[in-house]
N, C-alpha and C. Protein backbone atom coordinates (compact mmCIF):
# COMPACT_ATOMS: atom_id res chain seq x y z
N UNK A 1 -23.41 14.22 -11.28
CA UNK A 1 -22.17 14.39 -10.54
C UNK A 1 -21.00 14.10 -11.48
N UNK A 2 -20.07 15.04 -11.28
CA UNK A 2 -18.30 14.90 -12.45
C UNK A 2 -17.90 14.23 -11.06
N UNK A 3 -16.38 14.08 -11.58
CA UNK A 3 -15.24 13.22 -10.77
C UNK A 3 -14.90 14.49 -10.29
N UNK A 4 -14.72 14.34 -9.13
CA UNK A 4 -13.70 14.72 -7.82
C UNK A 4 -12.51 14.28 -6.81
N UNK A 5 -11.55 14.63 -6.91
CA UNK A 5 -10.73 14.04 -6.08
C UNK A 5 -9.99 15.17 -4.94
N UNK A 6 -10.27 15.07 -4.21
CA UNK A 6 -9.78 15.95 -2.79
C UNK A 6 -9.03 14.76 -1.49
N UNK A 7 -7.61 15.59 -2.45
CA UNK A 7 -6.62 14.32 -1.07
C UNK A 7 -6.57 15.21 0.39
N UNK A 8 -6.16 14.68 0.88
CA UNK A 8 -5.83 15.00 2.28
C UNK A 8 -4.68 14.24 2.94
N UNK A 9 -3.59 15.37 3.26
CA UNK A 9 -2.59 14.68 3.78
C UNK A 9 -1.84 15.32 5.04
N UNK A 10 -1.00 14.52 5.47
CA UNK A 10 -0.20 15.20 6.88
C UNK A 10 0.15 14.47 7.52
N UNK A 11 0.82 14.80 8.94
CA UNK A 11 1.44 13.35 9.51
C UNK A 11 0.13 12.83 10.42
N UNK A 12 0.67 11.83 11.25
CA UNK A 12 0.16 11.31 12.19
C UNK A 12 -0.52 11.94 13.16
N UNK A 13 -2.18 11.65 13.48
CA UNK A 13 -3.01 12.66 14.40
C UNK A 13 -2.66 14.11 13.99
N UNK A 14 -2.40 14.14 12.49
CA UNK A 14 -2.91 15.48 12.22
C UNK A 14 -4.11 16.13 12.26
N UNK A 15 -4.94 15.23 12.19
CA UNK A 15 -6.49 15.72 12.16
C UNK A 15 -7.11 15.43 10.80
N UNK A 16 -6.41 14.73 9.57
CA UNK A 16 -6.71 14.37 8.74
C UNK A 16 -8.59 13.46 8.16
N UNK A 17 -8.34 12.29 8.79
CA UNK A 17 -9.47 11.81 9.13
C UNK A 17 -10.69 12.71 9.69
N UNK A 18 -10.83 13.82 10.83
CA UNK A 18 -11.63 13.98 10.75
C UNK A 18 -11.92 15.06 9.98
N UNK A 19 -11.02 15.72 9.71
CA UNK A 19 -11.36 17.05 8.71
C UNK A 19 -11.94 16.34 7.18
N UNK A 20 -11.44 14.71 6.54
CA UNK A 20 -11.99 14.10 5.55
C UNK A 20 -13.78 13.71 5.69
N UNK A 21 -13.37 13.65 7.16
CA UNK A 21 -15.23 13.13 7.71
C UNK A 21 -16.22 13.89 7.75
N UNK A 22 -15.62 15.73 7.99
CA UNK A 22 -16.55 16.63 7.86
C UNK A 22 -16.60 17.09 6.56
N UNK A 23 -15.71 16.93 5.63
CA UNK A 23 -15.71 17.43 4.49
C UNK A 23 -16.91 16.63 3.78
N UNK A 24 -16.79 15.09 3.86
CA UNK A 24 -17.39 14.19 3.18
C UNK A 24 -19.06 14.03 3.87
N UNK A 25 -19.24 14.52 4.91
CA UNK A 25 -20.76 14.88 5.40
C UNK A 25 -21.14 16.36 4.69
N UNK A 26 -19.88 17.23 4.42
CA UNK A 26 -20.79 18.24 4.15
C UNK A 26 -21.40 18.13 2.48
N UNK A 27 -20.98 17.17 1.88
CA UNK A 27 -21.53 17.16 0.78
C UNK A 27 -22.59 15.78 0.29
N UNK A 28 -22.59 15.13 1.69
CA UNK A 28 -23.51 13.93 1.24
C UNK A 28 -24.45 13.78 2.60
N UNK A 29 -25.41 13.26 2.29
CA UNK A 29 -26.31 12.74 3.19
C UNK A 29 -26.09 11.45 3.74
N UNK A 30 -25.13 10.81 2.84
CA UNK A 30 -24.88 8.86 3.20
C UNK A 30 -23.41 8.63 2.44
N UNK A 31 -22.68 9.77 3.36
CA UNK A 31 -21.07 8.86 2.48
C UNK A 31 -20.24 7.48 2.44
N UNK A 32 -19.89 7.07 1.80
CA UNK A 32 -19.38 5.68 2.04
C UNK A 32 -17.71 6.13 2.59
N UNK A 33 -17.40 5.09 3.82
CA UNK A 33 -16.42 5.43 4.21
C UNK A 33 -15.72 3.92 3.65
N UNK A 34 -14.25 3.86 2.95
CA UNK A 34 -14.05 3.06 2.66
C UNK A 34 -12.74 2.79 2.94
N UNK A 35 -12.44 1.51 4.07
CA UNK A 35 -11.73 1.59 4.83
C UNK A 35 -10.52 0.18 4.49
N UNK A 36 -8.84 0.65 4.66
CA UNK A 36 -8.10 -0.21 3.49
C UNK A 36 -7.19 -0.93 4.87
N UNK A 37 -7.83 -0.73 6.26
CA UNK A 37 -6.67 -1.56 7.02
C UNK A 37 -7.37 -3.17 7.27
N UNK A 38 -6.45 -3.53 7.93
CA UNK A 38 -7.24 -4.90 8.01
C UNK A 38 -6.45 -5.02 9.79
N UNK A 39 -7.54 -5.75 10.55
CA UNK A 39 -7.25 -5.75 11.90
C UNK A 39 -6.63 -7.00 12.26
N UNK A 40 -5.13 -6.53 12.32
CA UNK A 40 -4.45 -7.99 12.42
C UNK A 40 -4.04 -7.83 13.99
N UNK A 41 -4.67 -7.02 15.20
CA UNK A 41 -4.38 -7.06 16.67
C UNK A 41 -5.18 -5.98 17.12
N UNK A 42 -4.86 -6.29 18.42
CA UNK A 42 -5.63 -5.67 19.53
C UNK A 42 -5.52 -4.06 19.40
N UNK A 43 -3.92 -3.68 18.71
CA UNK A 43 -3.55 -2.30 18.77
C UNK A 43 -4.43 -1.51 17.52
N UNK A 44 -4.74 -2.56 16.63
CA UNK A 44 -5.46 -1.73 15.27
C UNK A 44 -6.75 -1.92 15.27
N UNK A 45 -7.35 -2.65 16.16
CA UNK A 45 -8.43 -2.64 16.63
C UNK A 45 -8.88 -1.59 17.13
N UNK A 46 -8.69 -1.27 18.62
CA UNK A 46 -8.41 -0.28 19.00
C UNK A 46 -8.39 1.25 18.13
N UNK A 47 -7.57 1.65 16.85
CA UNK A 47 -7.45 2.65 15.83
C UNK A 47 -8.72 2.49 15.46
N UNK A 48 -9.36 1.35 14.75
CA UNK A 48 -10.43 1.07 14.22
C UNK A 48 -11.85 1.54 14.78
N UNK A 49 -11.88 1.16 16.10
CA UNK A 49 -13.24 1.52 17.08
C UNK A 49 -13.02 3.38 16.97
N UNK A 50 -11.79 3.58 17.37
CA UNK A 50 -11.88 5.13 17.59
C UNK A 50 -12.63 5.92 16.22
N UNK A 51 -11.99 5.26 15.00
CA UNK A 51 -12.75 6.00 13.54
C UNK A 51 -14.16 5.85 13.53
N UNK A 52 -14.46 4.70 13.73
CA UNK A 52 -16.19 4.10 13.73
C UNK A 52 -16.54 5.19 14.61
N UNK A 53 -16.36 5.01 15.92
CA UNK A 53 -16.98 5.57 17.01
C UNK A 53 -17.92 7.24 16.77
N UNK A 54 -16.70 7.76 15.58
CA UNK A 54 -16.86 9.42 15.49
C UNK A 54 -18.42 9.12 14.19
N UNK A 55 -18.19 8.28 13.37
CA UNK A 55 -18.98 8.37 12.55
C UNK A 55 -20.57 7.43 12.94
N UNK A 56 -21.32 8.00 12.41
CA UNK A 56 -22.69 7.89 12.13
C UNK A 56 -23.68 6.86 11.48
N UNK A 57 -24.45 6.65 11.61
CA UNK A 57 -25.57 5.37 11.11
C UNK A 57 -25.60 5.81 9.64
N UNK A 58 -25.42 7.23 9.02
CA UNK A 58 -25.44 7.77 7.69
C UNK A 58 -24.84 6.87 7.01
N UNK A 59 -23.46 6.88 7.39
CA UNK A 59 -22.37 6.63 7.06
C UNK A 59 -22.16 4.65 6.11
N UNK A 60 -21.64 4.37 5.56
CA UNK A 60 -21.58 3.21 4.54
C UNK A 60 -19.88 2.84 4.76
N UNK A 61 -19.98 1.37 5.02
CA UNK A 61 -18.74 1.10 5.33
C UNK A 61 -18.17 0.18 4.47
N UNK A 62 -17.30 0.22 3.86
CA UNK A 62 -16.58 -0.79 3.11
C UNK A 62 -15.23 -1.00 3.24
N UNK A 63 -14.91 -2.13 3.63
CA UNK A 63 -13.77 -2.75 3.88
C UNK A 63 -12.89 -3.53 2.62
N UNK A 64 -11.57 -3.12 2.20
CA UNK A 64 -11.06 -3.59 0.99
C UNK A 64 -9.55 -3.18 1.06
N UNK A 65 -8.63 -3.90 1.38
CA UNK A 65 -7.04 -3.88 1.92
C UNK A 65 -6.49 -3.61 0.79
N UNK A 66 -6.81 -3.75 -0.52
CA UNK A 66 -6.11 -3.93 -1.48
C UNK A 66 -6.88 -3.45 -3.47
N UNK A 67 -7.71 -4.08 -3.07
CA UNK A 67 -8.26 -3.94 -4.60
C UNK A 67 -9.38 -2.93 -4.76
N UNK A 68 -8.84 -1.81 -4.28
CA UNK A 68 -9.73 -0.47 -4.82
C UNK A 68 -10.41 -0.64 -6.40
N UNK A 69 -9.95 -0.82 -7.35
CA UNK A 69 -10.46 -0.99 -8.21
C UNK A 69 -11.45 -1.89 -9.01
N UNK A 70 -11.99 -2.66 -7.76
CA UNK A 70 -12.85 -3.65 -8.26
C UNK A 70 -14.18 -2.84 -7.66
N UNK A 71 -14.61 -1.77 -6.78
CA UNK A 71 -15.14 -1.18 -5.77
C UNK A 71 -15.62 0.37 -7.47
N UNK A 72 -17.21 0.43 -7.37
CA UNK A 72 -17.52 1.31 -8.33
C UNK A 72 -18.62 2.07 -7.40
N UNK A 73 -18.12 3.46 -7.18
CA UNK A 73 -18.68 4.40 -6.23
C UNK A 73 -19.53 5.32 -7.10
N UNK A 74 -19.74 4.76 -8.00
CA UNK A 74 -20.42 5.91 -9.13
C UNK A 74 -21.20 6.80 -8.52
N UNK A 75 -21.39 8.15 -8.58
CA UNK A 75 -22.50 9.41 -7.80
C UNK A 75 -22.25 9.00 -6.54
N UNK A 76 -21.59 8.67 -5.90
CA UNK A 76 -21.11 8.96 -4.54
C UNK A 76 -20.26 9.52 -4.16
N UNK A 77 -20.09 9.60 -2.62
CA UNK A 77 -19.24 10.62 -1.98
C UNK A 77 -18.72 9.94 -0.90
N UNK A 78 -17.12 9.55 -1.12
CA UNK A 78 -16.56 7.99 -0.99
C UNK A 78 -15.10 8.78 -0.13
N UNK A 79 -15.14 8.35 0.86
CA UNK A 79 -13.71 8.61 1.69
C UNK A 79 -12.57 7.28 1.63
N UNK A 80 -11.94 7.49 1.41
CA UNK A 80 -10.82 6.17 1.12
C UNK A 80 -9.88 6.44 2.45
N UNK A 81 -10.22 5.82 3.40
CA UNK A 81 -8.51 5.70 4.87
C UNK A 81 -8.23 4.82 5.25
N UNK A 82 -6.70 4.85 4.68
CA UNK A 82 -6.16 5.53 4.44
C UNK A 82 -5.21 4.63 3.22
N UNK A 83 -4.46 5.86 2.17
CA UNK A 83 -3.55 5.20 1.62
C UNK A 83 -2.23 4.52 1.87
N UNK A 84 -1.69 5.16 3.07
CA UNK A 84 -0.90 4.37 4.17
C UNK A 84 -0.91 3.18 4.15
N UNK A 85 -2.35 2.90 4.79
CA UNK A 85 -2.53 1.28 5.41
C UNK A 85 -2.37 0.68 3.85
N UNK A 86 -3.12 1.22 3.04
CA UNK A 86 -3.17 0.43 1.22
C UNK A 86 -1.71 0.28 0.94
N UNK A 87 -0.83 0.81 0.98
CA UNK A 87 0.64 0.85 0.59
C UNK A 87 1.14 -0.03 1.16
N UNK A 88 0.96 -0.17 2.43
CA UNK A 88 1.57 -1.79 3.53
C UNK A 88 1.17 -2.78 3.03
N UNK A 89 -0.33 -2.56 3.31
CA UNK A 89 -0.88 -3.98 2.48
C UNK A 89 -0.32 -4.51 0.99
N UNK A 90 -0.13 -3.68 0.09
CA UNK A 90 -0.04 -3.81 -1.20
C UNK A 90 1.83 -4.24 -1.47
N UNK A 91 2.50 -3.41 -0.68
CA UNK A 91 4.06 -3.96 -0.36
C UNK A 91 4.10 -5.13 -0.11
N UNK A 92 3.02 -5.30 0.84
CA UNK A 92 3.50 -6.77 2.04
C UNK A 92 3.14 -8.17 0.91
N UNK A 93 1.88 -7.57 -0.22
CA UNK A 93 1.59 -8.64 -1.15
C UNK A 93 2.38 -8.70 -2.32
N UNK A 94 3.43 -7.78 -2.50
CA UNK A 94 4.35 -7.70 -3.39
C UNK A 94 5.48 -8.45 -3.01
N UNK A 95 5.50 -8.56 -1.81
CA UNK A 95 6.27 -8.93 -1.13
C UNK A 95 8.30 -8.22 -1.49
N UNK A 96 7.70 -7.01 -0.41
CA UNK A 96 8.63 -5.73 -0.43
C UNK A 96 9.28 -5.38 -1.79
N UNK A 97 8.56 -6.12 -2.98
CA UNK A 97 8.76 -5.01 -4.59
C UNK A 97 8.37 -3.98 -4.76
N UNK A 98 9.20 -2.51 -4.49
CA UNK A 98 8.24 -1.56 -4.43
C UNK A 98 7.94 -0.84 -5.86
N UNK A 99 8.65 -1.00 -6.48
CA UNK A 99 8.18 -0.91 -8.15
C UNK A 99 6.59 -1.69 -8.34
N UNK A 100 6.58 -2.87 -8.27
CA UNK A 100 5.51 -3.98 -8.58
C UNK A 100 4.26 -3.44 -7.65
N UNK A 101 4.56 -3.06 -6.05
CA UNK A 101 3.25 -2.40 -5.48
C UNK A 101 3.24 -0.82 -6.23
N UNK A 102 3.85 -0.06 -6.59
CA UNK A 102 3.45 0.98 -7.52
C UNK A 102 2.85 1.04 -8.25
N UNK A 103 3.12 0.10 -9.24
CA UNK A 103 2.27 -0.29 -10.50
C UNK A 103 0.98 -0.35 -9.99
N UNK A 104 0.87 -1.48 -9.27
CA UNK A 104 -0.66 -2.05 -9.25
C UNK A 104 -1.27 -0.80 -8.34
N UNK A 105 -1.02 -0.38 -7.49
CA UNK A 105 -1.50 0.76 -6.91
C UNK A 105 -2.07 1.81 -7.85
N UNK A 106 -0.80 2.15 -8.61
CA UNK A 106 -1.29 3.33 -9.60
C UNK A 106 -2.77 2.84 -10.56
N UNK A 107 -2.84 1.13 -11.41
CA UNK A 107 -3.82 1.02 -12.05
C UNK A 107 -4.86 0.62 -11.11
N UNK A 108 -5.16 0.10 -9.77
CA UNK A 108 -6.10 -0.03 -8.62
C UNK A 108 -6.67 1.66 -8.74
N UNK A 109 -5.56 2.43 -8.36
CA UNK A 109 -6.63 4.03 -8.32
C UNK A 109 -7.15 4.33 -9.44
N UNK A 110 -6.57 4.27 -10.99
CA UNK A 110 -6.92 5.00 -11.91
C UNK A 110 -8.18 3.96 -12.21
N UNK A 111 -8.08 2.93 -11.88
CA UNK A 111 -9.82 1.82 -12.30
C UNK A 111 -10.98 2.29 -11.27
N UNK A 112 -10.20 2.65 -9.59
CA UNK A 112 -11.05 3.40 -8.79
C UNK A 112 -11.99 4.27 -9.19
N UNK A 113 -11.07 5.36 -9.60
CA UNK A 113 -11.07 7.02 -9.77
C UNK A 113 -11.64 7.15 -11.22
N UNK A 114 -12.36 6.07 -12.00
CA UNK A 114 -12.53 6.53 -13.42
C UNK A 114 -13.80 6.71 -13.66
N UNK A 115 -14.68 6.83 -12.68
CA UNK A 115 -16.22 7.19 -12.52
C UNK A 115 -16.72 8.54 -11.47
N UNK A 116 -17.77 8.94 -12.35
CA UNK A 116 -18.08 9.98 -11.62
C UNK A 116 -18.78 10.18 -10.28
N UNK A 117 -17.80 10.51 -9.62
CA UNK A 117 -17.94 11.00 -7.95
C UNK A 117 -16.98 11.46 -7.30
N UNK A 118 -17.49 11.94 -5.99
CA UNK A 118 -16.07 12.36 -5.72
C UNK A 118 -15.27 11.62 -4.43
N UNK A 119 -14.13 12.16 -4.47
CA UNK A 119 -13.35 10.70 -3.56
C UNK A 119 -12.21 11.63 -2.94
N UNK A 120 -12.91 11.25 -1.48
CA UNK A 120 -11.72 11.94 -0.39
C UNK A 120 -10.45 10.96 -0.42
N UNK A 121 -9.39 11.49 -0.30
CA UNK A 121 -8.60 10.53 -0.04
C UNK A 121 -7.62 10.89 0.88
N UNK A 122 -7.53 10.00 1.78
CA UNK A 122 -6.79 10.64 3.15
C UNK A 122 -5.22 10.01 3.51
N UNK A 123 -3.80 10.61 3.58
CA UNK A 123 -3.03 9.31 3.33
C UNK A 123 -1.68 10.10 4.17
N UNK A 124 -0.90 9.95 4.37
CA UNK A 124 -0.08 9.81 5.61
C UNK A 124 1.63 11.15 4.43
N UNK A 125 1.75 11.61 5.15
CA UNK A 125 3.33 12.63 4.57
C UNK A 125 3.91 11.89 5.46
N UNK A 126 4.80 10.53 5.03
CA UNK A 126 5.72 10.41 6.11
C UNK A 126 7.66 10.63 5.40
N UNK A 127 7.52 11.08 4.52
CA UNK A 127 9.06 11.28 4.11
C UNK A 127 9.84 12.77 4.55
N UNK A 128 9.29 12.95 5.89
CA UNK A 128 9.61 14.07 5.82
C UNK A 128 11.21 14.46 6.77
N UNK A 129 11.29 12.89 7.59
CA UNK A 129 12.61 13.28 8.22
C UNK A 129 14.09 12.43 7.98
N UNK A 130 14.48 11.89 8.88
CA UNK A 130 15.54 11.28 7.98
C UNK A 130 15.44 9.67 7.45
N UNK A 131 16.41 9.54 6.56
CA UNK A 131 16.54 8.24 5.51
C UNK A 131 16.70 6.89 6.53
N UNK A 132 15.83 6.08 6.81
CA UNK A 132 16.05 4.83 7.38
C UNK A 132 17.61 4.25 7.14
N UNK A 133 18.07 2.99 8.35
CA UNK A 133 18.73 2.31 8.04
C UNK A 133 18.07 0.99 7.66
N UNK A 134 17.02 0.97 7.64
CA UNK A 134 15.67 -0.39 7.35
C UNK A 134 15.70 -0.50 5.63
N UNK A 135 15.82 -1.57 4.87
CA UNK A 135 15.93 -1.09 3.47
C UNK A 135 14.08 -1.29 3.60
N UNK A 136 13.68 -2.11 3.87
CA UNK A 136 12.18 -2.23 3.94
C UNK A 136 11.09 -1.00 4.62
N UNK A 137 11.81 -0.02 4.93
CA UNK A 137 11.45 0.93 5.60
C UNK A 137 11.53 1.98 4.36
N UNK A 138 13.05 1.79 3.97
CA UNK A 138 13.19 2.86 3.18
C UNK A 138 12.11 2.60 1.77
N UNK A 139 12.21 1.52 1.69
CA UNK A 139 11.38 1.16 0.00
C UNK A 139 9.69 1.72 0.41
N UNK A 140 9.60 1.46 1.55
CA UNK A 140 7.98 1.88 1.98
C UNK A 140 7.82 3.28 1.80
N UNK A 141 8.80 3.83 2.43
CA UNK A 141 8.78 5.55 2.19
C UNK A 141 8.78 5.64 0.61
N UNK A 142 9.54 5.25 -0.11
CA UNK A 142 9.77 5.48 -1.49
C UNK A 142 8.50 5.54 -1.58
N UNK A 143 7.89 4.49 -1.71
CA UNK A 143 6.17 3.88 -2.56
C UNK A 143 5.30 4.76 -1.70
N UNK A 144 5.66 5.28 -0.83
CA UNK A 144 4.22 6.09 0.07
C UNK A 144 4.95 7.34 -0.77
N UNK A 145 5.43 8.11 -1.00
CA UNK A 145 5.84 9.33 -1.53
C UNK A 145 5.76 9.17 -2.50
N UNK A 146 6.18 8.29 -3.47
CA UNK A 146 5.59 7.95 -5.07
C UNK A 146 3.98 8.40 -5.36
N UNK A 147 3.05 7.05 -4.26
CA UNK A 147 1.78 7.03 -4.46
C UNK A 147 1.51 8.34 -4.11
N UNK A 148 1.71 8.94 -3.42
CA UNK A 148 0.88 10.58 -2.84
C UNK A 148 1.49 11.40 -4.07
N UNK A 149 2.31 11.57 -4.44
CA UNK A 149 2.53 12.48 -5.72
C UNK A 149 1.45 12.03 -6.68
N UNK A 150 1.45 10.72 -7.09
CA UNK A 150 1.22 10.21 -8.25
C UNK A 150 -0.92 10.74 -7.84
N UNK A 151 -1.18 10.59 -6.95
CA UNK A 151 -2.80 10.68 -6.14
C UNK A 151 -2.76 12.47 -6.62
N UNK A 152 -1.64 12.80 -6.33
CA UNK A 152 -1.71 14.77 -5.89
C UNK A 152 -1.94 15.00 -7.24
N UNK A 153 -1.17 14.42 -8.24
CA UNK A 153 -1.11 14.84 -9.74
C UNK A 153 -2.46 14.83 -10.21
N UNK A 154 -3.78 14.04 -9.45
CA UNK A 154 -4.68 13.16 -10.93
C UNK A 154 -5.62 14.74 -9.59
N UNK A 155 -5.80 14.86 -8.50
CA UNK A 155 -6.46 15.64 -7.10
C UNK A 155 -7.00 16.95 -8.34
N UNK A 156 -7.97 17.44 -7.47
CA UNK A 156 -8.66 18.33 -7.97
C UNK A 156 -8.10 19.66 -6.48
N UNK A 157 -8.19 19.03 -5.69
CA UNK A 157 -8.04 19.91 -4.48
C UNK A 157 -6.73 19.01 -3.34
N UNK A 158 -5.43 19.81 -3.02
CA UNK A 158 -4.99 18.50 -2.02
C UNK A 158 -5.38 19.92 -0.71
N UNK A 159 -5.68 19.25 0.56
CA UNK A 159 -4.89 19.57 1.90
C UNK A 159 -3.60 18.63 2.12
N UNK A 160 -3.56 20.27 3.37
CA UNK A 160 -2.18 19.29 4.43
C UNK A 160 -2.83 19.67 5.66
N UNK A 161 -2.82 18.85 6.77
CA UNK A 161 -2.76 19.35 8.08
C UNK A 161 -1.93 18.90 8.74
N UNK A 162 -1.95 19.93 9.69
CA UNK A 162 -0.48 20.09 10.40
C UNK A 162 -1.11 20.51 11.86
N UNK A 163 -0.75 20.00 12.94
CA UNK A 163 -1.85 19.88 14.34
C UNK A 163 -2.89 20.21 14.47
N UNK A 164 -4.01 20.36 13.58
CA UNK A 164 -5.05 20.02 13.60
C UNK A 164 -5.50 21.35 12.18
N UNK A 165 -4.86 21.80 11.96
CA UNK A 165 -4.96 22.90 11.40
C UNK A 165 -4.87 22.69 9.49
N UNK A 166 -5.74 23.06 8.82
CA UNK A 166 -5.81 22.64 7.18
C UNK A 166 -5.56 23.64 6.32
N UNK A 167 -4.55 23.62 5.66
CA UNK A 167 -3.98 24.41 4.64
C UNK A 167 -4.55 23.98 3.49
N UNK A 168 -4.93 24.42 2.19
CA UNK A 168 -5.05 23.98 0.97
C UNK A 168 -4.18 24.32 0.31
N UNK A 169 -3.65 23.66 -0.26
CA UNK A 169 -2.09 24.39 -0.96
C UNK A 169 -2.16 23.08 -2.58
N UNK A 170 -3.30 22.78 -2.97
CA UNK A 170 -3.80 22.82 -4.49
C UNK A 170 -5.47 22.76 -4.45
C-alpha cells in the first residue's frame, strides 16, 4: 500500500461523514475510524452515539483530541472526524494562538500522514459567510481555513458535499 489522502469537505450535515464511511468500507475490510472530539456533554454525546450507531463491529475505533501524530496507521485505511473538532481542541490548548495551533497541527498531520496508507479526512468549510464580530471566532475560522488548504495541498483526491450530494473537484 502507497500513501493516500482523500479529504472530504462541506458544511454541516452535508453528508460528509457518511459518504467518508462508505468510501473507507469500500476499500477495507476493518477501517479504523479515528475519532478527534472529546465528549464534554450530553449534546456531543448524543453527535457521538449517532456516528457509532451507523458503523459496524468491522470498524476500529480510536480516540485522540489532539496528537494525531503519535497514532501510526501504516497499511491501513484510517478515517480521521473530524478536523473541525481537532482545530477546537488544538486552539483551546493553544489557548486561542492561532498561529501556534497551526504550527502544531500542520507537523501533527505531516508525522500522521508520513506512512503508507490511506487517510480519509473529513473536516468542516465553515468560512463561507460573513466575518464574525467574535475575535475568537474569527481566529478559529482563520485556522480551520488555513488547516483545510494546508490538508487540500498535501490530498490526493478532495470532495465537497453540498446536501448530501459529492462533487470531486481535485
Amino acid at each position: 500500500m502507497s500513501r493516500r489522502i482523500i479529504m472530504v469537505t462541506g458544511g454541516q450535515r452535508s453528508g460528509k461523514s457518511e459518504f467518508a464511511e462508505k468510501t473507507a468500507r469500500d476499500l477495507s475490510d476493518n477501517p479504523v475510524y479515528l475519532a478527534t472530539s472529546q465528549i464534554l456533554d450530553d449534546e456531543m454525546r448524543h453527535r457521538v452515539e449517532i456516528h457509532r450507531s451507523r458503523r459496524g463491529d468491522e470498524w476500529t475505533t480510536v480516540e485522540e483530541p489532539l496528537h494525531l501524530g503519535s497514532i501510526d496507521m501504516t497499511n491501513r485505511v484510517v478515517l480521521v472526524d473530524c478536523v473541525t473538532m481537532w482545530a477546537s481542541n488544538m486552539l483551546h490548548i493553544c489557548e486561542g494562538d492561532g498561529q501556534e495551533a497551526l504550527k502544531r497541527m500542520k507537523e501533527e498531520f505531516d508525522r500522521f500522514t508520513a506512512h503508507d496508507a490511506t487517510y480519509l479526512i473529513v473536516t468542516n468549510e465553515i468560512g463561507l459567510g460573513g466575518t464574525s464580530a467574535n475575535k475568537l471566532q474569527r481566529t478559529f475560522t482563520d485556522l480551520q481555513g488555513s488547516i483545510n488548504r494546508y490538508i487540500a495541498s498535501s490530498a490526493d483526491d478532495v470532495y465537497m458535499l453540498i446536501s448530501g450530494i459529492s462533487m470531486k473537484i481535485k
